[in-house]
C-alpha atoms as a PDB file:
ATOM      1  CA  UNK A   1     166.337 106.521 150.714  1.00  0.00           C
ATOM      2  CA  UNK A   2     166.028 109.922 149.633  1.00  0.00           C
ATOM      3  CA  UNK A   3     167.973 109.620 146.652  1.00  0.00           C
ATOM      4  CA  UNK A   4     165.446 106.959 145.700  1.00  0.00           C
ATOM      5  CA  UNK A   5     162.237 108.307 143.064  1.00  0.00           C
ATOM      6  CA  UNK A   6     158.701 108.201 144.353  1.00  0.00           C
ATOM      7  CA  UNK A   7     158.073 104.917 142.282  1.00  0.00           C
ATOM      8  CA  UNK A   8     161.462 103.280 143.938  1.00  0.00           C
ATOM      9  CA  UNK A   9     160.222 103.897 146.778  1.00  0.00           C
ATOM     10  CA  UNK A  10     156.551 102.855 146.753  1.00  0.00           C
ATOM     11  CA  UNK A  11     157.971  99.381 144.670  1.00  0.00           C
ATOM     12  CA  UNK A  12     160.694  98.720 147.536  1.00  0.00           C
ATOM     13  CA  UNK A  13     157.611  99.557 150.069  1.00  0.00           C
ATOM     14  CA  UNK A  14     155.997  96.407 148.293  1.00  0.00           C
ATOM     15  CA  UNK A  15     159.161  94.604 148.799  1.00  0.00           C
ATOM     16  CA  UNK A  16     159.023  94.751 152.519  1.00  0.00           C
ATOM     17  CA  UNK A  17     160.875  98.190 153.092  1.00  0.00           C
ATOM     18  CA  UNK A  18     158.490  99.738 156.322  1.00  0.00           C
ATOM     19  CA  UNK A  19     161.911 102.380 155.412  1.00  0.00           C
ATOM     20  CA  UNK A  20     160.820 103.425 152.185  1.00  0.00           C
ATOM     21  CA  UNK A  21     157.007 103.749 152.825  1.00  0.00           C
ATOM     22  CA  UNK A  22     157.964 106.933 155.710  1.00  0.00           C
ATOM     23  CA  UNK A  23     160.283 108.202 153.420  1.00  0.00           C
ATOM     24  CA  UNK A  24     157.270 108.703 150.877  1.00  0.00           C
ATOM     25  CA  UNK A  25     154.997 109.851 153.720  1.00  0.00           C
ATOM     26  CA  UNK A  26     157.523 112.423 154.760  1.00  0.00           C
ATOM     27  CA  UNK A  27     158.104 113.268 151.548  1.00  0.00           C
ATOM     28  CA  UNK A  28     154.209 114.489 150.915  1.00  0.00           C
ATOM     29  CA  UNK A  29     153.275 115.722 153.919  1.00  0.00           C
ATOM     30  CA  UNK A  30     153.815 119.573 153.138  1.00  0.00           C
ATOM     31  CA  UNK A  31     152.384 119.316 149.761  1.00  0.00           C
ATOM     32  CA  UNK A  32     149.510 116.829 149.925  1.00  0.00           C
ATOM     33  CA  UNK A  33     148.489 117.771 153.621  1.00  0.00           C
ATOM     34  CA  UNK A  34     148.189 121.869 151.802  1.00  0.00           C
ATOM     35  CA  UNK A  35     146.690 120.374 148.733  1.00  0.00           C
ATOM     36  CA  UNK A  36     143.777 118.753 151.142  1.00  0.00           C
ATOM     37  CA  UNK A  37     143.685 121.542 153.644  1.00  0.00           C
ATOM     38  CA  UNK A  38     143.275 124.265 150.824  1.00  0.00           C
ATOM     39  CA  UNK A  39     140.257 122.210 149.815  1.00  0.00           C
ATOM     40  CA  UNK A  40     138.559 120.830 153.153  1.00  0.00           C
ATOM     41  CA  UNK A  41     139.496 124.833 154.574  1.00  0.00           C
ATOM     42  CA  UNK A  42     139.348 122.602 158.013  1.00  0.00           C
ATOM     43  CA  UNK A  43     142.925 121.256 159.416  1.00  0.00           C
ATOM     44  CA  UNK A  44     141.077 118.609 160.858  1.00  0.00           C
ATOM     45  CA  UNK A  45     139.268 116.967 158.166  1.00  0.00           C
ATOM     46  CA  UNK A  46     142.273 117.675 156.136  1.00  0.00           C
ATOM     47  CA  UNK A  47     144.171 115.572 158.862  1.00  0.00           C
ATOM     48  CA  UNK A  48     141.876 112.876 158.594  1.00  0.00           C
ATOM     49  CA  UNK A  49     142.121 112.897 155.070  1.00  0.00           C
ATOM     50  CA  UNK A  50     145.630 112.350 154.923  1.00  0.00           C
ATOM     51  CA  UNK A  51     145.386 109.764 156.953  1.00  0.00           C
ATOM     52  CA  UNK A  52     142.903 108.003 155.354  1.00  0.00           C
ATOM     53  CA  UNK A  53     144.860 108.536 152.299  1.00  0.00           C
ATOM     54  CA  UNK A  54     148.131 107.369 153.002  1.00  0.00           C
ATOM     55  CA  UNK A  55     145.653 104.121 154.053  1.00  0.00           C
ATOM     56  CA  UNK A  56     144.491 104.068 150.841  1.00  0.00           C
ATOM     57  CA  UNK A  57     147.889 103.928 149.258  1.00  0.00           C
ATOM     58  CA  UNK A  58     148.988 101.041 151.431  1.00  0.00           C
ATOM     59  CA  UNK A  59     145.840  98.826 150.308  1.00  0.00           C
ATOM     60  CA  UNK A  60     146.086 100.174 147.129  1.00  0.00           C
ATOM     61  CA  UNK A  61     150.368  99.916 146.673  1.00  0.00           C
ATOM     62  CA  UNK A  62     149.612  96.639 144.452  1.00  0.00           C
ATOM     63  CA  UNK A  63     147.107  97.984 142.182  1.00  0.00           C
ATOM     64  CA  UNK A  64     149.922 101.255 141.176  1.00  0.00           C
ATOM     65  CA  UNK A  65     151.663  99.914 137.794  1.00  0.00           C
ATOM     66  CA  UNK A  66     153.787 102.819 136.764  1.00  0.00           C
ATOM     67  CA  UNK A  67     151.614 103.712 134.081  1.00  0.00           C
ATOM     68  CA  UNK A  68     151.708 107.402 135.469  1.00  0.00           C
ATOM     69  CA  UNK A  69     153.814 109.043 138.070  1.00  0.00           C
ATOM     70  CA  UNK A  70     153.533 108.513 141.693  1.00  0.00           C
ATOM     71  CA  UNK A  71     152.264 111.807 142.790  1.00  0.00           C
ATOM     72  CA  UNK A  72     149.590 111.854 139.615  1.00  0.00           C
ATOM     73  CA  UNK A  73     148.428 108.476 141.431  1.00  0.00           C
ATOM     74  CA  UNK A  74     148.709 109.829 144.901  1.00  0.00           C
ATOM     75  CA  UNK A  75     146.374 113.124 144.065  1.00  0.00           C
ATOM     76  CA  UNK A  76     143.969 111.253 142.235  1.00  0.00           C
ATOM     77  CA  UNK A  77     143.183 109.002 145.398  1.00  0.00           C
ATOM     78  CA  UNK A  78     143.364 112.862 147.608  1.00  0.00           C
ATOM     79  CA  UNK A  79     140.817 114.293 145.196  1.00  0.00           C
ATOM     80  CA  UNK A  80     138.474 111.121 144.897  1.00  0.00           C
ATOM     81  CA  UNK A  81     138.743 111.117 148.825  1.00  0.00           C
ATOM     82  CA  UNK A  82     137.583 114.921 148.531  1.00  0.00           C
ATOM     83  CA  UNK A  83     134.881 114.260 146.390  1.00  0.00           C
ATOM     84  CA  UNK A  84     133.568 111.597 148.270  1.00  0.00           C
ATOM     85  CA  UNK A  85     134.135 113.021 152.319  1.00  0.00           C
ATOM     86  CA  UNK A  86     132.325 116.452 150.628  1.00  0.00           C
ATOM     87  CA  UNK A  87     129.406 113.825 149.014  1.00  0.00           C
ATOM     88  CA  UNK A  88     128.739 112.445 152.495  1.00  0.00           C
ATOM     89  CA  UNK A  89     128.683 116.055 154.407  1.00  0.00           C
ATOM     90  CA  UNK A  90     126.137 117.292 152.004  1.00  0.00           C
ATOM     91  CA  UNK A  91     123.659 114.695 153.922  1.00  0.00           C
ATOM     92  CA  UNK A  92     124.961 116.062 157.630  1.00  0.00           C
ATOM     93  CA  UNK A  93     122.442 118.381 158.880  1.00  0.00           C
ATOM     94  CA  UNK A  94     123.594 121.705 160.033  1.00  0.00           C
ATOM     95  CA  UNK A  95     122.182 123.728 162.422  1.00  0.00           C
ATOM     96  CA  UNK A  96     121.253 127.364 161.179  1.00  0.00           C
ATOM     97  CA  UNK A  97     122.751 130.329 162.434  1.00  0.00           C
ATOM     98  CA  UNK A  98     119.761 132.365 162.913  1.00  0.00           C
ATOM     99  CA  UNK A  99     118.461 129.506 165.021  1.00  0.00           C
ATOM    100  CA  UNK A 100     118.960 130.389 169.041  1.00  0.00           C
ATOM    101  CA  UNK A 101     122.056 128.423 170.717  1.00  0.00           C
ATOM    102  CA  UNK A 102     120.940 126.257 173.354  1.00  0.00           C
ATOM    103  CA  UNK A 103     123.811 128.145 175.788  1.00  0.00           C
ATOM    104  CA  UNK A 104     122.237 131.618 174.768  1.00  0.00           C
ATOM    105  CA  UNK A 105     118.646 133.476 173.628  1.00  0.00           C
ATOM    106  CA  UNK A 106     121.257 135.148 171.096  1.00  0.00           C
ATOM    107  CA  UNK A 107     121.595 133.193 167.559  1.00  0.00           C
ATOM    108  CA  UNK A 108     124.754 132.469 166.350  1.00  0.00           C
ATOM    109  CA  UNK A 109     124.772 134.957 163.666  1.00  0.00           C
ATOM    110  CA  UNK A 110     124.922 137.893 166.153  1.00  0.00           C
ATOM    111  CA  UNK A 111     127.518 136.077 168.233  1.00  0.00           C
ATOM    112  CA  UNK A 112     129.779 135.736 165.639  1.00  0.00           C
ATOM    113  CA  UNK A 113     131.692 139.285 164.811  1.00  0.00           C
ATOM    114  CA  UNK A 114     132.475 140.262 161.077  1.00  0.00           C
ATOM    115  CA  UNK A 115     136.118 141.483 161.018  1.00  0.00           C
ATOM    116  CA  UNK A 116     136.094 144.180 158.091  1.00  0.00           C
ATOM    117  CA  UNK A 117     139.107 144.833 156.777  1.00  0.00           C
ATOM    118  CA  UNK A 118     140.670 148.477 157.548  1.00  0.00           C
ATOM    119  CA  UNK A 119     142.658 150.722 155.091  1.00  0.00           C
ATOM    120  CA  UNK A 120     145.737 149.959 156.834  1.00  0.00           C
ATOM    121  CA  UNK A 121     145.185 146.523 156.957  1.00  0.00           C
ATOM    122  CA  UNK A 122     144.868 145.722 153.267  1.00  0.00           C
ATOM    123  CA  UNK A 123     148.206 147.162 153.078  1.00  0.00           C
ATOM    124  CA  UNK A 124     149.737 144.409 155.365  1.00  0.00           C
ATOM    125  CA  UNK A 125     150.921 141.708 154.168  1.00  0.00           C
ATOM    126  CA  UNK A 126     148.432 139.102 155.980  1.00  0.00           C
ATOM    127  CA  UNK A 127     145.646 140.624 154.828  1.00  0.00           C
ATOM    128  CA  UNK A 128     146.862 140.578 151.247  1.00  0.00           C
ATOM    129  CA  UNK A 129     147.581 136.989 152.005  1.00  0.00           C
ATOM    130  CA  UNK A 130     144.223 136.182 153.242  1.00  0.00           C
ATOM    131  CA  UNK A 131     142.730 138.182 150.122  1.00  0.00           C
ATOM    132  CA  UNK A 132     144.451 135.981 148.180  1.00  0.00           C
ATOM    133  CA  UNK A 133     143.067 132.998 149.808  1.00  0.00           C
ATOM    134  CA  UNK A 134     139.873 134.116 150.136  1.00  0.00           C
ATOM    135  CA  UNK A 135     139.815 134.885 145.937  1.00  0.00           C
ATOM    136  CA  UNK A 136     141.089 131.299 145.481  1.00  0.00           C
ATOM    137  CA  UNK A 137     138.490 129.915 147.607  1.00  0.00           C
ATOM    138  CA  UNK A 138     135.448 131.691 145.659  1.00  0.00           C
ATOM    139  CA  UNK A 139     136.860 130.057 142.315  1.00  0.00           C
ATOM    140  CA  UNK A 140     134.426 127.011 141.068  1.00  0.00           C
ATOM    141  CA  UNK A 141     135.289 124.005 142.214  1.00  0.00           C
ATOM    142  CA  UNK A 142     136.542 122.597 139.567  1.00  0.00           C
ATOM    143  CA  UNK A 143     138.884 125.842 138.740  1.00  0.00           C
ATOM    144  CA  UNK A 144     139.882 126.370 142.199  1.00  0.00           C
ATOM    145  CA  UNK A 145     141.404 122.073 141.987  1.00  0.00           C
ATOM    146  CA  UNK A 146     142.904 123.158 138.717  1.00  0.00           C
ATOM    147  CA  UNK A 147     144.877 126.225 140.237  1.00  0.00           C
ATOM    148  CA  UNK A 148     145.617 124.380 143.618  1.00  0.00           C
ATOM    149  CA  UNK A 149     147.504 121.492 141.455  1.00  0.00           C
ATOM    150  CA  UNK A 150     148.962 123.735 139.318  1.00  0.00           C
ATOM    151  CA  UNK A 151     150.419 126.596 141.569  1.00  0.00           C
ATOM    152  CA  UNK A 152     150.793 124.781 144.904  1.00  0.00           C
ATOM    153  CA  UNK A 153     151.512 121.236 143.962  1.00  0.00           C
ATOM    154  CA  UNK A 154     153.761 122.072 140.854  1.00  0.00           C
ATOM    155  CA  UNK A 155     152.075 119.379 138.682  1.00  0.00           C
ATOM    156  CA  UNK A 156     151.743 119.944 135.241  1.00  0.00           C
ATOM    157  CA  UNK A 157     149.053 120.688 132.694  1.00  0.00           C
ATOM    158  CA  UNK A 158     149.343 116.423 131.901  1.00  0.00           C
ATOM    159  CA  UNK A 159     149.495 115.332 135.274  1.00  0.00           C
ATOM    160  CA  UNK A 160     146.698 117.480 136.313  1.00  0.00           C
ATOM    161  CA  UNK A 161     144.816 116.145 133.277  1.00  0.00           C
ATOM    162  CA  UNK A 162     145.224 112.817 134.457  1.00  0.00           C
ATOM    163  CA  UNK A 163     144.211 113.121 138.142  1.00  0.00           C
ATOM    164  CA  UNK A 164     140.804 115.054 137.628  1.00  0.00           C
ATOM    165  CA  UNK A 165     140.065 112.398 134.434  1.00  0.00           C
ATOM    166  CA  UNK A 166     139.279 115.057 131.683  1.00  0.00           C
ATOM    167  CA  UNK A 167     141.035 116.300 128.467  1.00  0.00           C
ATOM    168  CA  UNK A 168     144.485 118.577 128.446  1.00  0.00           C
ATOM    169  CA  UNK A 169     142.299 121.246 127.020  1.00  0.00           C
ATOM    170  CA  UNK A 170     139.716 121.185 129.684  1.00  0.00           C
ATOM    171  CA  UNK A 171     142.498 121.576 132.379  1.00  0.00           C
ATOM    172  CA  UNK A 172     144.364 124.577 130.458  1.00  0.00           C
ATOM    173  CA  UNK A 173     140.786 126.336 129.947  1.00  0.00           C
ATOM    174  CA  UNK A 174     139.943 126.270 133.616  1.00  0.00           C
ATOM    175  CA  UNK A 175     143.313 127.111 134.435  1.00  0.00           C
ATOM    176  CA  UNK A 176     142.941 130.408 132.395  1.00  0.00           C
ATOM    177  CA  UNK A 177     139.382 130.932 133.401  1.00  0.00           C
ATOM    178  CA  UNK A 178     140.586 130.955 137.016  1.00  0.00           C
ATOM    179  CA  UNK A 179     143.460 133.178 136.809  1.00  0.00           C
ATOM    180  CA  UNK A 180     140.797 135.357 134.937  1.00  0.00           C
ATOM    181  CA  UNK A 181     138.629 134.984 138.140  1.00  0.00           C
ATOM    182  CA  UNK A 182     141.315 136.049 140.494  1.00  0.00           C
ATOM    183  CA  UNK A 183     142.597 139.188 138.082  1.00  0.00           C
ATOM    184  CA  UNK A 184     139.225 139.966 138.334  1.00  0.00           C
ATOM    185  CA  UNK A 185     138.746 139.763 142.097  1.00  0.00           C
ATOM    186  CA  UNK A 186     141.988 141.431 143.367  1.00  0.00           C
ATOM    187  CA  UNK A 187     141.951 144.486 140.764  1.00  0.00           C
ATOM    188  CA  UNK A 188     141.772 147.047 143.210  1.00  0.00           C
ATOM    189  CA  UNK A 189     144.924 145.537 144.643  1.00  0.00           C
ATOM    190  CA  UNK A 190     146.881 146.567 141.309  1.00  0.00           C
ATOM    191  CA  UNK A 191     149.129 149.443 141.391  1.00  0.00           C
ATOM    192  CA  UNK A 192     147.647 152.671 139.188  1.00  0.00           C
ATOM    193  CA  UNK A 193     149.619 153.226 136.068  1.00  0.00           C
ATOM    194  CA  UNK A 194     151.887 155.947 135.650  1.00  0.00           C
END
């Protein structure tokens, strides 16, 4: 089965093969679970999402004609999933955090503590890790989805093109504005010239 393409696969999952349909799942789950986890920033929403997903692809395995590839089909269902869970939270009501806990007179705010990051930190690793993150996650929206397919998901300039519905050039421009963005945000990480 593993030899087999993702549009084998998802055609001989049609057929009947239960085989070929966890071979596909398998097959995703380190990419597309990332992909949604990067852009819920919650593992469990991002779980659920998958889930719901890989649903989504089962009721949906008829409707796939081949006219694109599997994994442009299989994002575009992740994203429109994204767009719509993210539509429905905007309507949850959230607490605020200046707002006194019913456990405690203190609001959450002062419960919560803000970890600066030291000198010597910002020279680990982690932190230059999490710096990273944190520069991707303060991109636009519709940058930061441009730069998560791209760089994380390997798909190209086309593919991306086709699963966010809007012309090559669009795609390529927010690529560059959002490697712009992140030049911008992690210059004092660049080494002085010499």
């Amino acid at each position: 089965m593993d030899d087999l393409s993702d549009e084998e696969l998802l055609i001989a999952y049609r057929d009947g093969d239960a085989a070929a349909f966890k071979t596909l799942f398998h097959r995703y789950r380190g990419p597309l679970f990332n992909f949604l986890l990067r852009r819920m920033r919650d593992r469990g929403r991002a779980e659920e999402l998958y889930q719901d997903i890989w649903t989504k692809v089962i009721e949906r395995c008829e409707e796939f004609r081949g006219d694109s590839k599997f994994s442009t089909w299989l994002y575009t269902i992740a994203r429109n999933r994204c767009i719509d869970h993210s539509r429905r939270m905007k309507f949850r009501s959230y607490s605020s955090l200046d707002a006194p806990r019913r456990d405690s007179d203190q609001p959450l705010v002062e419960r919560v503590a803000n970890p600066g990051p030291s000198t010597e930190q910002l020279a680990a690793g982690a932190t230059l890790k999490e710096r990273i993150a944190h520069a991707v996650e303060e991109l636009p929206e519709d940058q930061r989805e441009v730069f998560l397919l791209r760089q994380l998901q390997g798909l190209s300039f086309g593919e991306i093109a086709e699963v966010v519905d809007v012309p090559l050039n669009t795609v390529k421009s927010r690529m560059r504005y959002a490697l712009e963005r992140l030049q911008h945000h992690l210059e004092d990480l660049r080494e002085p010239a010499q």
